[in-house]
Every structure is written in structure tokens, then in C-alpha cells.
Protein backbone atom coordinates (compact mmCIF):
# COMPACT_ATOMS: atom_id res chain seq x y z
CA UNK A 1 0.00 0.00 0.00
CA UNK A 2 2.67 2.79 0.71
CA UNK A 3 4.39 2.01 -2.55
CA UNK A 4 1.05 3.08 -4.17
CA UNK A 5 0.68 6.14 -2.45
CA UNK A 6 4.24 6.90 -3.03
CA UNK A 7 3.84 6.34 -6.73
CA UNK A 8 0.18 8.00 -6.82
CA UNK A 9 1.49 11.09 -5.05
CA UNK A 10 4.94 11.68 -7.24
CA UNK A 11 2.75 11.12 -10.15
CA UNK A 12 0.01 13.76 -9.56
CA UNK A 13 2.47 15.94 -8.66
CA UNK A 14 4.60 16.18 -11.70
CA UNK A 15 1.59 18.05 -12.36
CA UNK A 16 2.73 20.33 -10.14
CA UNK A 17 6.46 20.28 -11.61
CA UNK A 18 5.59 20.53 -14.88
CA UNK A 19 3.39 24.11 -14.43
CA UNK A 20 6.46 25.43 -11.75
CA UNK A 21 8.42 27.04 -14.41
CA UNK A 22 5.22 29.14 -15.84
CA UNK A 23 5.88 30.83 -12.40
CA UNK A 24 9.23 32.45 -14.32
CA UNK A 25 8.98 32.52 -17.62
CA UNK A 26 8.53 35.50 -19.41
CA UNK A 27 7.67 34.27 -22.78
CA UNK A 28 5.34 31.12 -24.30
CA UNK A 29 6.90 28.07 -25.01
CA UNK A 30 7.91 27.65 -28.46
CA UNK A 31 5.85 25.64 -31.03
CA UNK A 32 8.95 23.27 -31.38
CA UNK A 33 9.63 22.63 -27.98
CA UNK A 34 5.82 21.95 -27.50
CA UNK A 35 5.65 19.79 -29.84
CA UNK A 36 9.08 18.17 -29.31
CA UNK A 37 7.98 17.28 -25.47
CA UNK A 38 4.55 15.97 -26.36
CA UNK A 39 5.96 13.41 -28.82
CA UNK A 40 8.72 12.45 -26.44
CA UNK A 41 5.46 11.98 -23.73
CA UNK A 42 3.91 10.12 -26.35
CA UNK A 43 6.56 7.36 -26.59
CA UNK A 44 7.20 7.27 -22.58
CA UNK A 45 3.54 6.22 -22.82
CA UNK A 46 3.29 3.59 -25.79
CA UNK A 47 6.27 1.81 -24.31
CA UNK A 48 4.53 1.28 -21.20
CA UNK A 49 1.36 0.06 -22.56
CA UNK A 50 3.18 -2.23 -24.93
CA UNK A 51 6.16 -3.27 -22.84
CA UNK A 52 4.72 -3.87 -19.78
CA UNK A 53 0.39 -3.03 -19.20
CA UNK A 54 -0.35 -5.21 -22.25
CA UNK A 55 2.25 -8.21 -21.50
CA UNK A 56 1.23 -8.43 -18.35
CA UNK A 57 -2.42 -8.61 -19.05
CA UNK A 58 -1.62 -11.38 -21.14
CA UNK A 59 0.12 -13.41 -18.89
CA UNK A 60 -2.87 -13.00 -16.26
CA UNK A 61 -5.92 -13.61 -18.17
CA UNK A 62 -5.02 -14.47 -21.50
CA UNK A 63 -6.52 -12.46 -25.21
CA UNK A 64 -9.85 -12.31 -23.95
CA UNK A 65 -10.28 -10.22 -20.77
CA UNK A 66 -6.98 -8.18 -22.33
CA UNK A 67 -9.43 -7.35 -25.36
CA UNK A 68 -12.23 -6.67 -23.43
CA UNK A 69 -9.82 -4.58 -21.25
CA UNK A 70 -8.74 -2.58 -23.67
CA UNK A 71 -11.45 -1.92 -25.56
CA UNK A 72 -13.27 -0.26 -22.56
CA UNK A 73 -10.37 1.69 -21.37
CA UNK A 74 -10.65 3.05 -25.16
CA UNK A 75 -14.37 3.52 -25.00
CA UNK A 76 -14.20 5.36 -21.48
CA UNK A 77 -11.81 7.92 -23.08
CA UNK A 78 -13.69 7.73 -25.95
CA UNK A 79 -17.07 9.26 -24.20
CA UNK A 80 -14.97 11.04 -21.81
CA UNK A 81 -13.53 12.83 -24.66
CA UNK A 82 -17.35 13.65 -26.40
CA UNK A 83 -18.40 14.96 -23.17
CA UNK A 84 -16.13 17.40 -21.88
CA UNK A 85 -14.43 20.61 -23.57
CA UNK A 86 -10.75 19.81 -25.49
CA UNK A 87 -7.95 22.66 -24.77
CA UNK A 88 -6.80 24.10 -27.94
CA UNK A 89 -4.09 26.50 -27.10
CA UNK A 90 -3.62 28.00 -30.82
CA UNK A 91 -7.98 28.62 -31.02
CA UNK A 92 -8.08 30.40 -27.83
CA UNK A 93 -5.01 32.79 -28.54
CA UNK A 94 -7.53 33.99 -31.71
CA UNK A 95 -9.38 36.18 -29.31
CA UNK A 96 -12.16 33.53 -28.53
CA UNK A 97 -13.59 34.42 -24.61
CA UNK A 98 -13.52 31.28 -22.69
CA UNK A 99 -13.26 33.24 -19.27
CA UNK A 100 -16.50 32.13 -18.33
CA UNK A 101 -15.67 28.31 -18.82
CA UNK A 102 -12.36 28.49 -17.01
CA UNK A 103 -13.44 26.38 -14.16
CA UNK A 104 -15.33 23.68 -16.73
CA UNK A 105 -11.99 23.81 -18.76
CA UNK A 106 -10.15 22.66 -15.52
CA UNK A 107 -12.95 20.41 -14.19
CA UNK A 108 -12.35 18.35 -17.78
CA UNK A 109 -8.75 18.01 -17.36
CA UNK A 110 -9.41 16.88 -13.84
CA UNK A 111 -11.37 14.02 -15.30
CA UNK A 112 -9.20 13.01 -17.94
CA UNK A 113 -6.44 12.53 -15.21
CA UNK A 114 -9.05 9.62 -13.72
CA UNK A 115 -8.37 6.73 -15.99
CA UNK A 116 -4.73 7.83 -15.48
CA UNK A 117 -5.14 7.15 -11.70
CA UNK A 118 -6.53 3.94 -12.28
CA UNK A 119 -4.03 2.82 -14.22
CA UNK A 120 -1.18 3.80 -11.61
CA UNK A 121 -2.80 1.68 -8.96
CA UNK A 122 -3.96 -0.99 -11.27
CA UNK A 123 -0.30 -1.37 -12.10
CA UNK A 124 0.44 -1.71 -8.41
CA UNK A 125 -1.91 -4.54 -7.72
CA UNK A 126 -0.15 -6.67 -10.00
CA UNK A 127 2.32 -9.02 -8.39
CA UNK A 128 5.32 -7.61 -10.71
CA UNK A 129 5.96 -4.49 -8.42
CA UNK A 130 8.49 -2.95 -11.29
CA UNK A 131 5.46 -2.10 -13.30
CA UNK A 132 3.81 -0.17 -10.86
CA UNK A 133 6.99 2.03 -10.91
CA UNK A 134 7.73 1.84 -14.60
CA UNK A 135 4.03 3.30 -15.23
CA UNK A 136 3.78 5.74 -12.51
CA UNK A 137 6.96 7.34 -14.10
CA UNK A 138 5.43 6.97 -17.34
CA UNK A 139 2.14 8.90 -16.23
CA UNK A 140 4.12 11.59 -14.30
CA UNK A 141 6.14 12.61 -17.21
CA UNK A 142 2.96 12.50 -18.87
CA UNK A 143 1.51 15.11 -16.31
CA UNK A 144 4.25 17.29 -16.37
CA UNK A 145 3.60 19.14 -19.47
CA UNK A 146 -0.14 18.62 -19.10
CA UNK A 147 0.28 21.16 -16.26
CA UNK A 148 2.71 23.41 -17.98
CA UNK A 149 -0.55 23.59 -20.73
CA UNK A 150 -3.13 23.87 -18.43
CA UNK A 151 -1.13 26.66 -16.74
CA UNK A 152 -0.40 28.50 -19.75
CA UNK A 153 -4.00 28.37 -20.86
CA UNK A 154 -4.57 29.84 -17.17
CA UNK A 155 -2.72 32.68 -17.78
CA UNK A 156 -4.02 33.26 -21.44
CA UNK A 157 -7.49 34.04 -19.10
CA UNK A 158 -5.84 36.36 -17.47
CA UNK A 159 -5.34 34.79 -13.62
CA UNK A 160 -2.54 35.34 -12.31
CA UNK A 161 0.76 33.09 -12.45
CA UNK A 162 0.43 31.47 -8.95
CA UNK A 163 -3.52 31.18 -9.23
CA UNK A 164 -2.36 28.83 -12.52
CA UNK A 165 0.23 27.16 -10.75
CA UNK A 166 -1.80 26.31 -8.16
CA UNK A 167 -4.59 25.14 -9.99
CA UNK A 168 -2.91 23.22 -12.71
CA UNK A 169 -1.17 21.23 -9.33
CA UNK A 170 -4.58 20.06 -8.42
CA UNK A 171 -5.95 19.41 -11.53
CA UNK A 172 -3.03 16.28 -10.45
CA UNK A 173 -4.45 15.54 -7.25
CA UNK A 174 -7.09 13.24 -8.16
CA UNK A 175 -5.01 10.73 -9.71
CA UNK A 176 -4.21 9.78 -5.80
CA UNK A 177 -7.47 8.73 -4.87
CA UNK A 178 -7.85 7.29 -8.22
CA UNK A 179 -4.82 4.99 -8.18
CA UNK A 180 -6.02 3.83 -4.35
CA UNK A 181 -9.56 3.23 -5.79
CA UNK A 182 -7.87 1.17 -8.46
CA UNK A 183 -5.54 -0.82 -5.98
CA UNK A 184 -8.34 -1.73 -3.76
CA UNK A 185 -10.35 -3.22 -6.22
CA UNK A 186 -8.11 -5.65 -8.10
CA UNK A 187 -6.31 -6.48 -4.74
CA UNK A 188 -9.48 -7.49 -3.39
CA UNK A 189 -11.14 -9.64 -6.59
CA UNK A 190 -7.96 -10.60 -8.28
CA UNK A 191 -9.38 -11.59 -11.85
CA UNK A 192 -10.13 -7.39 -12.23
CA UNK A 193 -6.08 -7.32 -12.79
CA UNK A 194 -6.03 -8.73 -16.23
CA UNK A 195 -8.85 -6.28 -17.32
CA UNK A 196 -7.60 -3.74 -15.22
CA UNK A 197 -3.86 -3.99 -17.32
CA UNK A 198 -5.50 -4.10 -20.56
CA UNK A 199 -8.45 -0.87 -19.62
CA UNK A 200 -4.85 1.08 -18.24
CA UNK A 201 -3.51 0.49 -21.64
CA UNK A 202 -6.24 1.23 -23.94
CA UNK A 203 -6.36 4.98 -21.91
CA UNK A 204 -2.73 5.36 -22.51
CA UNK A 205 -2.84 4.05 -26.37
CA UNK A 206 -6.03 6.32 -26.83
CA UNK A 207 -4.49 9.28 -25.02
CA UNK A 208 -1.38 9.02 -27.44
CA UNK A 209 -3.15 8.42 -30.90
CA UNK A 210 -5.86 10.93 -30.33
CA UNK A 211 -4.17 13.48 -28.20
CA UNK A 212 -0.24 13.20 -28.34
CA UNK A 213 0.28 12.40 -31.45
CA UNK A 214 -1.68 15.01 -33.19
CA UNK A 215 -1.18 17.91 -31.20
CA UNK A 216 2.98 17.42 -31.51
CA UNK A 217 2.69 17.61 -35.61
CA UNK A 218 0.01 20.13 -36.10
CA UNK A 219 2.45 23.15 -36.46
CA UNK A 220 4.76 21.76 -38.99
CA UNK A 221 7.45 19.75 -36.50
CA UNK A 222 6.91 16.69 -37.73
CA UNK A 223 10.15 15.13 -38.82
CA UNK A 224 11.70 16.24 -35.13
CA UNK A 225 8.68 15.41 -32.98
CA UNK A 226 9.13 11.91 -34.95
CA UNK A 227 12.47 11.84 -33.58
CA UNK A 228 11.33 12.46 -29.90
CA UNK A 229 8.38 9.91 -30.42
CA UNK A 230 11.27 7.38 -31.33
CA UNK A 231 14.04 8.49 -28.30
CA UNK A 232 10.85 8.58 -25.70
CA UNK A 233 9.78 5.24 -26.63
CA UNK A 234 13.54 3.68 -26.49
CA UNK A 235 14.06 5.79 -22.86
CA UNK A 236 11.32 4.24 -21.49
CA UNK A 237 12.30 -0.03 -23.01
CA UNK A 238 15.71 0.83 -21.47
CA UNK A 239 13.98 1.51 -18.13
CA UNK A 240 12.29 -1.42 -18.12
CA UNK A 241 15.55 -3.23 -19.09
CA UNK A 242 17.55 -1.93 -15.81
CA UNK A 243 14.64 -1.96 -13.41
């Protein structure tokens, strides 16, 4: 239990470290940059799906309740996605008022960090402790520029920079009860941890196809957010190699 809340707590709060440096920079992040760290996020996150959510899925349950797994994880994101607002920095720099829907912009983020809670605990309740670890790194590095968005959309509103930094942190905080909620349940009825595995990796896949991906070669960074993609998915097998 206290490595969960370890990992659930450094996780949300890369949240947190990601939005700290809003609190001193003068000037946006660059497109390339953006992009650059969203791709390398992106490939953080498919290695951990594929290198260690979906094997170990497999080797508990089998194709089935991996399938089933991950087609609901996909399907939660899916209507989670339809229901609540998307952030798009470049739309809301145009002049568009969203003021008025700042606290509905951070409510959705709040939610998409759910399934991202689940899957830290999830991870946990499996009897290979590494991959608890290996994805609770993998969703804080995740988080980290999450926050530095949602704090930089923040200010674009016009709060102030430690009214952004503070909310962007607890946009994070949910994952903890989350990833507790998700430990409990597939400690106490064991055959959840198969699905659980497989719905943790159809979030992550669906987060990186829909989200990632797209947003790190919309503003013509491509070839180099390609690159990242490539160096975040080989940082992340290496991990799993030494831990």
C-alpha cells in the first residue's frame, strides 16, 4: 500500500512540476519545444502500454479479458472525450472568450487525469511491483507538461501566475485517490487485474493516438517530434531493461 501512495502522489504531482516554471517565464513556449515534449510523452507512454500493461495482461488472463480490457479503457476515453471541452491552445489565442468556462476547462482536465489514476494503482496490484513504478513514471512525465498547458491556458485568461500554478497542481491531485480506488479493487477480486492492465492500456494508447500524437505535428514539427516519439519510446524499453 505505501508504494502506491508513493507512486500515486509523485505522479500527480509532476503536475505540479511541470506548471512550476510558468511561475518564471517571461515568454510562451515555443511551437517546437511543445511539440518536441509531447511526442517524447507520447513514446514514454506507448512503451509502457506495450512493454509492460499489455504483457502483463496477457500473462494473467489471457486475449480475452486483455481485449475486453482494452477496448473499454478506449471507450471510457472515448465518451470522456465527447463529453467534456478539449484545450486548444492555438484557437483560444484567436481572441475567442472562454473566461466564463475556465473552471469547466479545468474540471475536464481533472477528469481526464481519472483513468490515469486507475491505471497507476492498477499497475500496483499486479504481483510484478516494477510495473507499478515503470508506469507511474510513465504517467508523471505525462503530467508534467499537461500542467505546464493547463497553466499557460490559465494565464491566457488572465489569472494570475500562482492562481495557474496552483490550480494546474490540483488538476493532479485526483489521480491519488484514483490509483487507491484502483488498488483496492483488483487487490481485493484478483481476476479485475487482467482487465484492469488491458483498460490502463487502452487509456494510454487512446491518449497518445488521439491526443499526443496530433497535437505534436500540427504546427509543422513533424520530422523532429518523430524523432522524440522514437528516443521517448527507447528511454522508457531501457527503463524497463535496468529496473
Amino acid at each position: 500500500m505505501s508504494d502506491v501512495i508513493i507512486g500515486s502522489v509523485l505522479a500527480a504531482m509532476s503536475t505540479g512540476l511541470g506548471a512550476l516554471p510558468i511561475l518564471f517565464l517571461n515568454n510562451t513556449l515555443t511551437h517546437r519545444w511543445r511539440d518536441n515534449l509531447l511526442a517524447f510523452t507520447a513514446g514514454i507512454m506507448m512503451a509502457a502500454a506495450t512493454m509492460s500493461l499489455i504483457p502483463e495482461a496477457l500473462s494473467y488472463g489471457g486475449f480475452v479479458p486483455l481485449g475486453i480490457g482494452l477496448l473499454l479503457g478506449v471507450i471510457t476515453l472515448t465518451l470522456l472525450e465527447r463529453s467534456i471541452p478539449h484545450i486548444d491552445l492555438e484557437h483560444n489565442r484567436k481572441g475567442i472568450a472562454f473566461d466564463q468556462k475556465a473552471m469547466l476547462i479545468v474540471a475536464a482536465i481533472t477528469l481526464h487525469n481519472i483513468p490515469e489514476g486507475l491505471s497507476v494503482g492498477v499497475s500496483y496490484a499486479s504481483d510484478a511491483a516494477d510495473t507499478g513504478n515503470l508506469i507511474a513514471f510513465a504517467i508523471g512525465l505525462q503530467n508534467a507538461p499537461e500542467g505546464f498547458l493547463v497553466a499557460l491556458f490559465l494565464i491566457n485568461q488572465r489569472i494570475t501566475k500562482l492562481k495557474a500554478f496552483m490550480v494546474a497542481t490540483l488538476t493532479g491531485a485526483v489521480e491519488i485517490p484514483m490509483a487507491l480506488l484502483g488498488f483496492y479493487l483488483t487487490s481485493v477480486v484478483s481476476s479485475l487485474v487482467p482487465y484492469g492492465l488491458a483498460f490502463a492500456a487502452g487509456a494510454m494508447l487512446y491518449i497518445i493516438y488521439k491526443e499526443l500524437i496530433p497535437e505534436s505535428h500540427g504546427d509543422g514539427n513533424e520530422t523532429t517530434s518523430t524523432y522524440s516519439f522514437i528516443i521517448g519510446l527507447l528511454f522508457m524499453i531501457f527503463l524497463t531493461q535496468i529496473f
